[in-house]
C-alpha atoms as a PDB file:
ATOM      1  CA  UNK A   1     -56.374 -73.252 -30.085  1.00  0.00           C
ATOM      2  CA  UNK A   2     -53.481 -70.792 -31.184  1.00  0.00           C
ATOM      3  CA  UNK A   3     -51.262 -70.316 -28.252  1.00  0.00           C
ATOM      4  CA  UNK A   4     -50.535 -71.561 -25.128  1.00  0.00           C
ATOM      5  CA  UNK A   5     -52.722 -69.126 -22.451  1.00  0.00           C
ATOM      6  CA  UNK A   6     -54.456 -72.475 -20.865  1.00  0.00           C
ATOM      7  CA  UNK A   7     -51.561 -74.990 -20.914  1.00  0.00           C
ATOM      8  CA  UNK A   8     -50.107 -73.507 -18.288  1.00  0.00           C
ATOM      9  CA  UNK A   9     -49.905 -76.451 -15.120  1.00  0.00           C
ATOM     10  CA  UNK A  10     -50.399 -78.910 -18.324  1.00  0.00           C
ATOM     11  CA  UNK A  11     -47.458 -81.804 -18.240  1.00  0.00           C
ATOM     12  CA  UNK A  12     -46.276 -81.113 -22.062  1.00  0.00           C
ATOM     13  CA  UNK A  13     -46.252 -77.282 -21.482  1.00  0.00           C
ATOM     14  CA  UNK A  14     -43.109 -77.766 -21.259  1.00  0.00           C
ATOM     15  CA  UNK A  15     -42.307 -78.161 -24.304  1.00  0.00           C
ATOM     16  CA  UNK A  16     -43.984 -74.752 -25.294  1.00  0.00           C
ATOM     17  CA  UNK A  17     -41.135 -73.106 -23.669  1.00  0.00           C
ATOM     18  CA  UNK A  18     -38.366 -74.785 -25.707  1.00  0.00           C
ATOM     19  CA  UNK A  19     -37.814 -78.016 -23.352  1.00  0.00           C
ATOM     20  CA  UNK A  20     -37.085 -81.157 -24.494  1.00  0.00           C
ATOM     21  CA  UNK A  21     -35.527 -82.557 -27.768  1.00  0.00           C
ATOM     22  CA  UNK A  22     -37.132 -80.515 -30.155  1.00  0.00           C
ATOM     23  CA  UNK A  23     -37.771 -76.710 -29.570  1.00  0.00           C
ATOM     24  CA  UNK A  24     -41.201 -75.432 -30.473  1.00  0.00           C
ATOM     25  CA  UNK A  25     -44.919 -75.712 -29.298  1.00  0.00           C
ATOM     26  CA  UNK A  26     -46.536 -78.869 -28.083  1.00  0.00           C
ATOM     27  CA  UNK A  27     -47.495 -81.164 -30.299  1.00  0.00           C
ATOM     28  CA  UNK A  28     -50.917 -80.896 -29.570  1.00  0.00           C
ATOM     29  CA  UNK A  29     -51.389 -77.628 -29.866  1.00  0.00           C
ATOM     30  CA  UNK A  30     -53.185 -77.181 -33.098  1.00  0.00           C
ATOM     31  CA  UNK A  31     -55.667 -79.327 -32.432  1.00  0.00           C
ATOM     32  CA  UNK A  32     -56.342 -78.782 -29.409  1.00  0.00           C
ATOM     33  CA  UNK A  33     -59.805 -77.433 -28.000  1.00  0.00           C
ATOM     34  CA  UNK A  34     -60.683 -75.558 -25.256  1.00  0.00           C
ATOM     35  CA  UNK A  35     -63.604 -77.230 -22.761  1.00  0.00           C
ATOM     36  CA  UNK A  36     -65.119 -77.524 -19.580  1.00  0.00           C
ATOM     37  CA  UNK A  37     -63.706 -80.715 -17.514  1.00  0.00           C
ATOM     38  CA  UNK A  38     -63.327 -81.335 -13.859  1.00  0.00           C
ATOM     39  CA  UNK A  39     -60.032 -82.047 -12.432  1.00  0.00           C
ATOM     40  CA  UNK A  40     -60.088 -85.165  -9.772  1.00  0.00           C
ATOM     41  CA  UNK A  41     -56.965 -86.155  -7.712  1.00  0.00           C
ATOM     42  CA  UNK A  42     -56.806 -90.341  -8.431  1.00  0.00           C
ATOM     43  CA  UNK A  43     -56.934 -90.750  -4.888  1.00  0.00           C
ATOM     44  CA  UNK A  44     -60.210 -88.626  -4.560  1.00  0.00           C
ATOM     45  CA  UNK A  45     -63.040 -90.171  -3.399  1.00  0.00           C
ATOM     46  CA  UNK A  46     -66.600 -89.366  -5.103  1.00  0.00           C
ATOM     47  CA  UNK A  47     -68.866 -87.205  -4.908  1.00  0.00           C
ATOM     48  CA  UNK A  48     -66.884 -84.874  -7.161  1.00  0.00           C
ATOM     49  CA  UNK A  49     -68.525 -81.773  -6.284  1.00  0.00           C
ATOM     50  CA  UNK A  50     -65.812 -79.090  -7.422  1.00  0.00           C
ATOM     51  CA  UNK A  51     -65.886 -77.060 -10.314  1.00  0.00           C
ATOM     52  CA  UNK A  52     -65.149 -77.499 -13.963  1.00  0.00           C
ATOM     53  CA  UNK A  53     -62.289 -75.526 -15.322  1.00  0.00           C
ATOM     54  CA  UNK A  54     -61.802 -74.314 -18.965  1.00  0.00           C
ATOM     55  CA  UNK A  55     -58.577 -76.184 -20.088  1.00  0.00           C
ATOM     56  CA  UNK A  56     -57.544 -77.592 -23.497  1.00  0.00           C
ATOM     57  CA  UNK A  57     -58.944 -81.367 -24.046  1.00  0.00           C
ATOM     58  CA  UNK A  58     -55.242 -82.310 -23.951  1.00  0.00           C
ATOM     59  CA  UNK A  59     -54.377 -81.060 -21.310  1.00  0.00           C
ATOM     60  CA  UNK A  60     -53.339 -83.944 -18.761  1.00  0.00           C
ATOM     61  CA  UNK A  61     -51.191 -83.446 -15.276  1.00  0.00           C
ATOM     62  CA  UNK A  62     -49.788 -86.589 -12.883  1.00  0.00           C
ATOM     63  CA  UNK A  63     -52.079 -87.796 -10.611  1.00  0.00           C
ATOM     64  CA  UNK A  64     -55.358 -86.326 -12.001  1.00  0.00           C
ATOM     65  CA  UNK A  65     -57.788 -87.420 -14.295  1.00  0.00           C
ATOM     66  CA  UNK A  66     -59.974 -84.859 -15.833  1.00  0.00           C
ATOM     67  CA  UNK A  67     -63.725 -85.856 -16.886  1.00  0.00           C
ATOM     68  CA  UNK A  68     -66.925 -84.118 -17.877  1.00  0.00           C
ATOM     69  CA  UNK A  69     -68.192 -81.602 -16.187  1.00  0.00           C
ATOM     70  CA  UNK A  70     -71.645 -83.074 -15.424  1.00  0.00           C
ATOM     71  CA  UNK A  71     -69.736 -86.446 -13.721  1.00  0.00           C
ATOM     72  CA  UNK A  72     -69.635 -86.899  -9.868  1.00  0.00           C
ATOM     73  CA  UNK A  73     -68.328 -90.196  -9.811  1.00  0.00           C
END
């Protein structure tokens, strides 16, 4: 992955913008992937019946874990 169209909502997109200590893209960035994962709130209870979203496979936000798209609990 070459720039930063799915990190958006991601916890380290910030630093894609310039924040933090040192200026430039996240860290992850090169080697990050783009897949299909399911985003569950940690105080969601299963089944997990939504949707899976395309987001990079480093992508991580507080309070949600993100598994495979196939899981429901």
């Amino acid at each position: 992955m070459k720039d930063v169209t799915h990190c958006s909502g991601c916890h380290d997109d910030f630093y894609n913008h310039g924040g933090g200590c040192t200026p430039g893209p996240c860290w992850s960035l090169k080697s990050a992937r783009v897949v299909s994962r399911k985003r569950v709130h940690i105080n969601q209870r299963p089944p997990w019946d939504q949707k899976a979203e395309r987001l990079p496979n480093c992508y991580h936000a507080p309070q949600y874990v993100f598994v495979e798209p196939h899981r429901t609990r």
